[in-house]
N, C-alpha and C. Protein backbone atom coordinates (compact mmCIF):
# COMPACT_ATOMS: atom_id res chain seq x y z
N UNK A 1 -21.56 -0.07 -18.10
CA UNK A 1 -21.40 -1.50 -17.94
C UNK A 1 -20.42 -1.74 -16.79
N UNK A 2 -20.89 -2.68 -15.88
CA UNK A 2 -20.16 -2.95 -14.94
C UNK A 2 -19.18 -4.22 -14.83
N UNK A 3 -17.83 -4.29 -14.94
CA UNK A 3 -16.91 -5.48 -14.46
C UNK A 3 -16.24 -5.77 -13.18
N UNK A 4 -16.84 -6.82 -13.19
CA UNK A 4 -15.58 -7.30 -11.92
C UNK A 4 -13.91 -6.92 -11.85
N UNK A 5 -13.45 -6.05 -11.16
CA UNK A 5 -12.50 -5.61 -11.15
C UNK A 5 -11.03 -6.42 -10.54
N UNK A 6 -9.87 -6.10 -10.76
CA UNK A 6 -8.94 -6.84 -10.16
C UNK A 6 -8.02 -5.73 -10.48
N UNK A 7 -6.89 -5.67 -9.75
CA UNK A 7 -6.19 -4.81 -9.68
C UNK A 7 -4.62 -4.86 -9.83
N UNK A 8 -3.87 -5.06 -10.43
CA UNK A 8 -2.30 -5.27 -10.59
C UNK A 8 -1.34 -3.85 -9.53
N UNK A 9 -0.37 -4.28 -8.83
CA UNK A 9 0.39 -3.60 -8.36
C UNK A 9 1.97 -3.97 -7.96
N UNK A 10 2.19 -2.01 -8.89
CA UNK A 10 4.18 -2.48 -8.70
C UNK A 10 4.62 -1.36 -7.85
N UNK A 11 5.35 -1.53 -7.09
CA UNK A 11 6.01 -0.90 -5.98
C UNK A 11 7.65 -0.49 -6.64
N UNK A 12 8.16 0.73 -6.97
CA UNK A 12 9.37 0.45 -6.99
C UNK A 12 10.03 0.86 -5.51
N UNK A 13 11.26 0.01 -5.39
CA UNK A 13 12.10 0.56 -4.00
C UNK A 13 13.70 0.87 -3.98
N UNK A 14 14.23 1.40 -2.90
CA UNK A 14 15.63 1.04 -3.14
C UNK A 14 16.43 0.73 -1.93
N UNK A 15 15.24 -1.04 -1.69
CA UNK A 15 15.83 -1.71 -1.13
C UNK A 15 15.15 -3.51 -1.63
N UNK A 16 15.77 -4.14 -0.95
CA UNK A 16 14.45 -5.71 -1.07
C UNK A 16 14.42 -6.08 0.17
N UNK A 17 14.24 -5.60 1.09
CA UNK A 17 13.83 -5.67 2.36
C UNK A 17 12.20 -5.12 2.49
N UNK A 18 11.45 -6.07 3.74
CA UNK A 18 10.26 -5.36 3.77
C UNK A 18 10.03 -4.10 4.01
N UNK A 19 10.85 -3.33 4.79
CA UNK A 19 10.59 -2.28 5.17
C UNK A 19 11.43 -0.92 3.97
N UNK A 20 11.75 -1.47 2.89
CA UNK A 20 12.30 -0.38 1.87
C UNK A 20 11.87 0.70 2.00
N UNK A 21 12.90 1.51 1.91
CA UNK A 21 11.90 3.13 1.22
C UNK A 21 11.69 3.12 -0.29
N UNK A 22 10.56 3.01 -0.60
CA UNK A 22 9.60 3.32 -1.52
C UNK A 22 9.99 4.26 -2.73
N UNK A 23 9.99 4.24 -3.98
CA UNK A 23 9.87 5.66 -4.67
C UNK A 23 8.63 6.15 -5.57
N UNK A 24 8.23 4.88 -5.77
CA UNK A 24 6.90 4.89 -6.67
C UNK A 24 5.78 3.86 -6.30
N UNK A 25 4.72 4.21 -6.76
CA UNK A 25 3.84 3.44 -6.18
C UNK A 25 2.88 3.19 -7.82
N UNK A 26 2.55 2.42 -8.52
CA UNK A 26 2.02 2.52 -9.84
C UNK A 26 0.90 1.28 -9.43
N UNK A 27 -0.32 1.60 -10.10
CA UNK A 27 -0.98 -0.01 -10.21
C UNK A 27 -2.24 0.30 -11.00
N UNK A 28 -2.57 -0.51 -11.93
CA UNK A 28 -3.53 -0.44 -12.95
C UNK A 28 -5.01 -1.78 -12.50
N UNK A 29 -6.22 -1.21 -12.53
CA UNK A 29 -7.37 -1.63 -12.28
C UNK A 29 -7.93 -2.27 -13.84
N UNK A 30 -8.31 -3.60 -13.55
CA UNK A 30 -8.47 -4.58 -15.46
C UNK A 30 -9.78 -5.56 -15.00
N UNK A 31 -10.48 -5.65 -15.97
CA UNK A 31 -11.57 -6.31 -16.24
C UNK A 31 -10.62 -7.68 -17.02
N UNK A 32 -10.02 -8.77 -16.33
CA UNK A 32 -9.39 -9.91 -16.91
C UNK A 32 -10.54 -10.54 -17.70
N UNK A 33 -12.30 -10.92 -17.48
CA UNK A 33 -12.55 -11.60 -18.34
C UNK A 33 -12.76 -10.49 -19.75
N UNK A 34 -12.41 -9.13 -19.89
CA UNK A 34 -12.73 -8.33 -21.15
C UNK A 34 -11.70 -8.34 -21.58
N UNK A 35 -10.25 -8.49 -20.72
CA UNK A 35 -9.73 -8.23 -21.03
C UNK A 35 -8.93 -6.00 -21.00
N UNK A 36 -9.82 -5.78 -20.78
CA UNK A 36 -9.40 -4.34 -20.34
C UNK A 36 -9.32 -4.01 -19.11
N UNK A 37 -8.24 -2.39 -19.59
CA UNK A 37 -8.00 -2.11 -18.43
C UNK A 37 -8.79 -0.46 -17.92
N UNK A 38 -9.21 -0.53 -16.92
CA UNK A 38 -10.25 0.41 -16.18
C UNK A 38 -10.14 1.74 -15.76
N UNK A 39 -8.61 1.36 -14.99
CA UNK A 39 -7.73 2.58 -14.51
C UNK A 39 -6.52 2.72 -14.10
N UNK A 40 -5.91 3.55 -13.95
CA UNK A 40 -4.56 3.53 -13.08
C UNK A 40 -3.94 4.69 -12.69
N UNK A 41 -3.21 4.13 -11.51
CA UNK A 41 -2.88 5.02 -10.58
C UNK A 41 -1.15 5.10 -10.57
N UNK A 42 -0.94 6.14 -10.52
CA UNK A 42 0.93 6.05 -10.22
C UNK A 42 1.20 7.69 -9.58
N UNK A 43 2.13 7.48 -8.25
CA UNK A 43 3.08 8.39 -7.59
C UNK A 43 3.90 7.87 -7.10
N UNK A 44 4.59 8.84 -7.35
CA UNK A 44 5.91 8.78 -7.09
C UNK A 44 6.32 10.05 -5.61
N UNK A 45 6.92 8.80 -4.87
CA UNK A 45 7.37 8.92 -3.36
C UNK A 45 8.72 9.46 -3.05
N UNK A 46 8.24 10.41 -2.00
CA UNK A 46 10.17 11.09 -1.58
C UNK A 46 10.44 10.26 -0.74
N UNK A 47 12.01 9.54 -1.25
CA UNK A 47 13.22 8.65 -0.93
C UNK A 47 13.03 9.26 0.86
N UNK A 48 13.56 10.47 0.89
CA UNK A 48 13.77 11.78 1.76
C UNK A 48 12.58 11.53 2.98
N UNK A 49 11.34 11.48 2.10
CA UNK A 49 10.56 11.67 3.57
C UNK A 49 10.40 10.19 4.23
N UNK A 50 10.72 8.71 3.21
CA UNK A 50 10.48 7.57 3.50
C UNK A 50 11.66 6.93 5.09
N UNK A 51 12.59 8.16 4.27
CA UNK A 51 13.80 7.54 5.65
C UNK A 51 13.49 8.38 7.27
N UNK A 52 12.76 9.32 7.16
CA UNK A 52 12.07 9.84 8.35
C UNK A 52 11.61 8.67 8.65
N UNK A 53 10.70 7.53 8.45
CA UNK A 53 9.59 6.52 9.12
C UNK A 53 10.90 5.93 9.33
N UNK A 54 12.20 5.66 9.20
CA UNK A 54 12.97 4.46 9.81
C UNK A 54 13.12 3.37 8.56
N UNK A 55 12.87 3.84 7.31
CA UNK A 55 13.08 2.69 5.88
C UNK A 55 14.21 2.09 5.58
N UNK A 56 14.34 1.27 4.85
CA UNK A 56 15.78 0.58 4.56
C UNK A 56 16.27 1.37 3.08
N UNK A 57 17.32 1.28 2.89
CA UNK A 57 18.21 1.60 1.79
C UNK A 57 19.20 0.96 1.42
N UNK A 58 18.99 0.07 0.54
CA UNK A 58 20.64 -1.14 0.22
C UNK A 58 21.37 -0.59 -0.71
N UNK A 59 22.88 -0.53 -0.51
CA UNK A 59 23.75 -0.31 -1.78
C UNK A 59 23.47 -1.33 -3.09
N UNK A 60 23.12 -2.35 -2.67
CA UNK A 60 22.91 -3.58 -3.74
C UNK A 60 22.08 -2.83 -4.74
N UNK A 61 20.46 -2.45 -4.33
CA UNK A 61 19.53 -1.98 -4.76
C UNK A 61 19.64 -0.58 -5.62
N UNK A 62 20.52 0.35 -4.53
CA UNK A 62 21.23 1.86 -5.32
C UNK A 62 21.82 1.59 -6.21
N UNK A 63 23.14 0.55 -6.34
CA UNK A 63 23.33 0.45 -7.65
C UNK A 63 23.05 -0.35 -8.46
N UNK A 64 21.96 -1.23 -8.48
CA UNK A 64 20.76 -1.59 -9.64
C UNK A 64 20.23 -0.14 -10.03
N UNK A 65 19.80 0.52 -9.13
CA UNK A 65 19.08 1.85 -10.27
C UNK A 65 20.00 2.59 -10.79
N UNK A 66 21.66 2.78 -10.35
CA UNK A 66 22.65 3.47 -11.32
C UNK A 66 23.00 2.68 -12.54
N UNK A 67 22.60 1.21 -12.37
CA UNK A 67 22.26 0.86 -14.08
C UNK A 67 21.90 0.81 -14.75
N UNK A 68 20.43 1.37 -14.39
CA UNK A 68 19.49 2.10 -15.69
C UNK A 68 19.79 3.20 -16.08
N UNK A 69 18.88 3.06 -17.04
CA UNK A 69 18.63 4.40 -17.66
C UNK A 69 18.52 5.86 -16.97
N UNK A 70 18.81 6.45 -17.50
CA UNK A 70 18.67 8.04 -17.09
C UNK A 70 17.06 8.21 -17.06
N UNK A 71 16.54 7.80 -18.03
CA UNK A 71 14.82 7.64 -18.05
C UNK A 71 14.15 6.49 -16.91
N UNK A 72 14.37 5.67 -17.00
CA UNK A 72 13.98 4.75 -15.90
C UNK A 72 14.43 5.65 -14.34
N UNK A 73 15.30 6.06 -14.31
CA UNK A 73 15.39 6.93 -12.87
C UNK A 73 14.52 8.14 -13.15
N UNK A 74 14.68 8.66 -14.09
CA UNK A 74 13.73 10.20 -13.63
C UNK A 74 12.22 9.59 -13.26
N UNK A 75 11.87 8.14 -14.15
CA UNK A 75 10.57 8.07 -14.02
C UNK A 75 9.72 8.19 -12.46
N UNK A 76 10.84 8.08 -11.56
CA UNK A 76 10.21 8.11 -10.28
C UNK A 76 11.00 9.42 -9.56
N UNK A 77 11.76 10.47 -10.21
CA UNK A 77 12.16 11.01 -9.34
C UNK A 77 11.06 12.66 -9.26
N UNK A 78 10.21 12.70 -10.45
CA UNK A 78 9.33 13.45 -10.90
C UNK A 78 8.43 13.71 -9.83
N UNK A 79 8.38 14.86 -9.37
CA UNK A 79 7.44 15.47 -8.71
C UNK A 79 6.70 14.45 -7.60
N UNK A 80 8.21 13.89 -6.58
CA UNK A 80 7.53 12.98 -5.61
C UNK A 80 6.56 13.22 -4.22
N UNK A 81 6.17 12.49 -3.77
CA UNK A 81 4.99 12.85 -2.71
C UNK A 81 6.07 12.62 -1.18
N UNK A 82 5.27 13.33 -0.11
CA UNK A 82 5.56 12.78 1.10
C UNK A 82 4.84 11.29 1.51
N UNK A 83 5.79 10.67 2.08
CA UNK A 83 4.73 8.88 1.84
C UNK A 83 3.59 8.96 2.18
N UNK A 84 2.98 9.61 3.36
CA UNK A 84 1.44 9.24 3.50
C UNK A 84 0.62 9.74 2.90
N UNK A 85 0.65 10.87 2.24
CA UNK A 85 0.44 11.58 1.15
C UNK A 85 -0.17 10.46 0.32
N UNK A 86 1.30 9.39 -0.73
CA UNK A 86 1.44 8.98 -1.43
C UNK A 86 0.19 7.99 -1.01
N UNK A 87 0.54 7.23 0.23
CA UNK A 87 -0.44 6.21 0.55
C UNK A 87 -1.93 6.34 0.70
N UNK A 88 -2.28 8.01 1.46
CA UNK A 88 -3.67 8.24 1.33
C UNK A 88 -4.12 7.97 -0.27
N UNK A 89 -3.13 8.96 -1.23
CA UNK A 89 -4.07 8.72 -2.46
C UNK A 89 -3.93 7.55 -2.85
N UNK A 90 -3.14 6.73 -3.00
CA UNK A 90 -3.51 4.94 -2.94
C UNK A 90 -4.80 4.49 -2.75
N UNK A 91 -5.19 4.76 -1.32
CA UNK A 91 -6.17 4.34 -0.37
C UNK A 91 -7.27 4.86 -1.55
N UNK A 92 -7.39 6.27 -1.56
CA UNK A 92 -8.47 7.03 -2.70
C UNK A 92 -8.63 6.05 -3.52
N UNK A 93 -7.64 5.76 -4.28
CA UNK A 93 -7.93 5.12 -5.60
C UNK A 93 -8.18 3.82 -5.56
N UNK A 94 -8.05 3.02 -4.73
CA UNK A 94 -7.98 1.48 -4.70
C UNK A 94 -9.33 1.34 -4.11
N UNK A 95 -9.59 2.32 -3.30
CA UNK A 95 -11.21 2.15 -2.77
C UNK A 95 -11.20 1.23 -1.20
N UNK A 96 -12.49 0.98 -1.05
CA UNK A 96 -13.28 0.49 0.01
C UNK A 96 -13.59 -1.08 -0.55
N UNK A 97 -13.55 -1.43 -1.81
CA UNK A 97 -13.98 -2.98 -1.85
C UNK A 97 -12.73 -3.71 -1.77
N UNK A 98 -13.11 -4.97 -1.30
CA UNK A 98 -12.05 -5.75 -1.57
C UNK A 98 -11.84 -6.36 -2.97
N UNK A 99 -10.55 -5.97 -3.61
CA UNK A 99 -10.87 -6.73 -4.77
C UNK A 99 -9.56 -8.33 -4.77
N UNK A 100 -9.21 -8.64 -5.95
CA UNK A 100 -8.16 -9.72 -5.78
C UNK A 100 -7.10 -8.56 -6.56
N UNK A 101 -5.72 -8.33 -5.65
CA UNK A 101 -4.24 -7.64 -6.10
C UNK A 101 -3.28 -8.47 -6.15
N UNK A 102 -2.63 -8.24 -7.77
CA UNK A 102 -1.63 -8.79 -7.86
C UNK A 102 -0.43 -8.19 -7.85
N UNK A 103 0.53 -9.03 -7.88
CA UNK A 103 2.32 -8.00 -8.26
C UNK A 103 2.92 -9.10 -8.92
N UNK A 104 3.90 -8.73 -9.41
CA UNK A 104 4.90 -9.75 -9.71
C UNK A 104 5.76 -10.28 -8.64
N UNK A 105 6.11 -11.25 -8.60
CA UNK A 105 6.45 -12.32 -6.75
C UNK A 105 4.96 -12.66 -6.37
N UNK A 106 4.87 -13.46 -5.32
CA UNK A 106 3.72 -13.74 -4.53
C UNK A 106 3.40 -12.55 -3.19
N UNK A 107 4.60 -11.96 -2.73
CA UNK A 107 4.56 -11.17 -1.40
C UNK A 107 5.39 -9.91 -1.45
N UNK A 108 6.16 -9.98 -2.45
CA UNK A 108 6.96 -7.99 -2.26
C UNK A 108 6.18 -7.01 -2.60
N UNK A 109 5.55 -6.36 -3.31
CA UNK A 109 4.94 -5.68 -3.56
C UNK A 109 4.09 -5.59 -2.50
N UNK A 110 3.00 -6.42 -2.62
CA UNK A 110 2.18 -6.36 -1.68
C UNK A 110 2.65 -6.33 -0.11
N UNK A 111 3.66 -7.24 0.26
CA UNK A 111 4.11 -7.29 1.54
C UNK A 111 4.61 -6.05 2.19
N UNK A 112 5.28 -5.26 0.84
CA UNK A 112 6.17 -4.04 1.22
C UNK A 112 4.82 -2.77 1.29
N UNK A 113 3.69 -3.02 0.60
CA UNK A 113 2.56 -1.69 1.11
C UNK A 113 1.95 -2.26 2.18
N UNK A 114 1.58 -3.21 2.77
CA UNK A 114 1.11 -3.49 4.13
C UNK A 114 2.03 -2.94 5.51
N UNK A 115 3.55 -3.32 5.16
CA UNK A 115 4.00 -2.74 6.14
C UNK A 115 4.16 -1.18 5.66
N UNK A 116 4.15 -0.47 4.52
CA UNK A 116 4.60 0.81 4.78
C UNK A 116 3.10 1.49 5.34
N UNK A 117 1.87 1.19 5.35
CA UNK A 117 1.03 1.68 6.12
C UNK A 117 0.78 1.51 7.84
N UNK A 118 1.41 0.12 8.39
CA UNK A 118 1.72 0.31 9.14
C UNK A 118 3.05 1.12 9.97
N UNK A 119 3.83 1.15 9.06
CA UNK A 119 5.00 2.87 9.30
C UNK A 119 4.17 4.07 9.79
N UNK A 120 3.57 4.48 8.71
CA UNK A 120 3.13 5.39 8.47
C UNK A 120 1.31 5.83 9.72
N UNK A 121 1.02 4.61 10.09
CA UNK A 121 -0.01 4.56 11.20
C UNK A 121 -1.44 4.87 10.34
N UNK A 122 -1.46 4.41 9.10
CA UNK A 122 -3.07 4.96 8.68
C UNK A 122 -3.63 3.25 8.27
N UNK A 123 -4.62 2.85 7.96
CA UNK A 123 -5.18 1.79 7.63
C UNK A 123 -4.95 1.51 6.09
N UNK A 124 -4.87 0.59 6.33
CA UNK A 124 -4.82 0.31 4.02
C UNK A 124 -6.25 -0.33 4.16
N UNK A 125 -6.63 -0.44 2.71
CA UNK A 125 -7.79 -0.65 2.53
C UNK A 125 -7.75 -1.88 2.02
């Protein structure tokens, strides 16, 4: 059975600037009129290779994540990717159609993977 797809996406960073370096990249594919969800995708990005492209890093942001949890930090520090890496398999998983992507805000999430593919010099899909 086939649904119209839509796609949710969260970016974590550790910055709020557009050009952040990245640590995770998570986003789940949902059939809103079924109500289910289809698929999902999550990696987690090296801090390390993001500041090679020229990324931002705010103290503000560093210590928001020294106020979580010990679990909320490992969740992205687990077996991270080099970014384009991270972004090709994005690209894999999100596909060739256009679908409608959301995030929470109207433009960070999304704003912050448009420019990290232009960093990085490959096309987003």
């Amino acid at each position: 059975m086939s649904y119209d797809s839509q796609v949710m996406l969260d970016i974590e960073t550790l910055s709020t600037k557009n050009n952040a370096v990245i640590v995770s990249i998570g986003a789940c594919r949902f059939a809103a009129e079924k109500g289910l969800i289809l698929d999902t995708f999550k990696v987690n990005v090296s801090p390390i290779d993001c500041k090679k492209y020229g990324l931002h890093i705010s103290k503000a942001t560093m210590d928001f994540w020294m106020n979580q949890t010990p679990e909320a930090r490992k969740g992205w520090q687990n077996n991270p990717k080099p970014l384009k890496e991270a972004l090709e398999a994005f690209n894999d998983w999100y596909g060739t159609k256009s679908v409608n992507t959301y995030s929470k805000g109207t433009v960070f999430d999304i704003g912050i993977r448009g420019n990290l593919f232009k960093f990085v010099i490959i096309e987003p899909f």
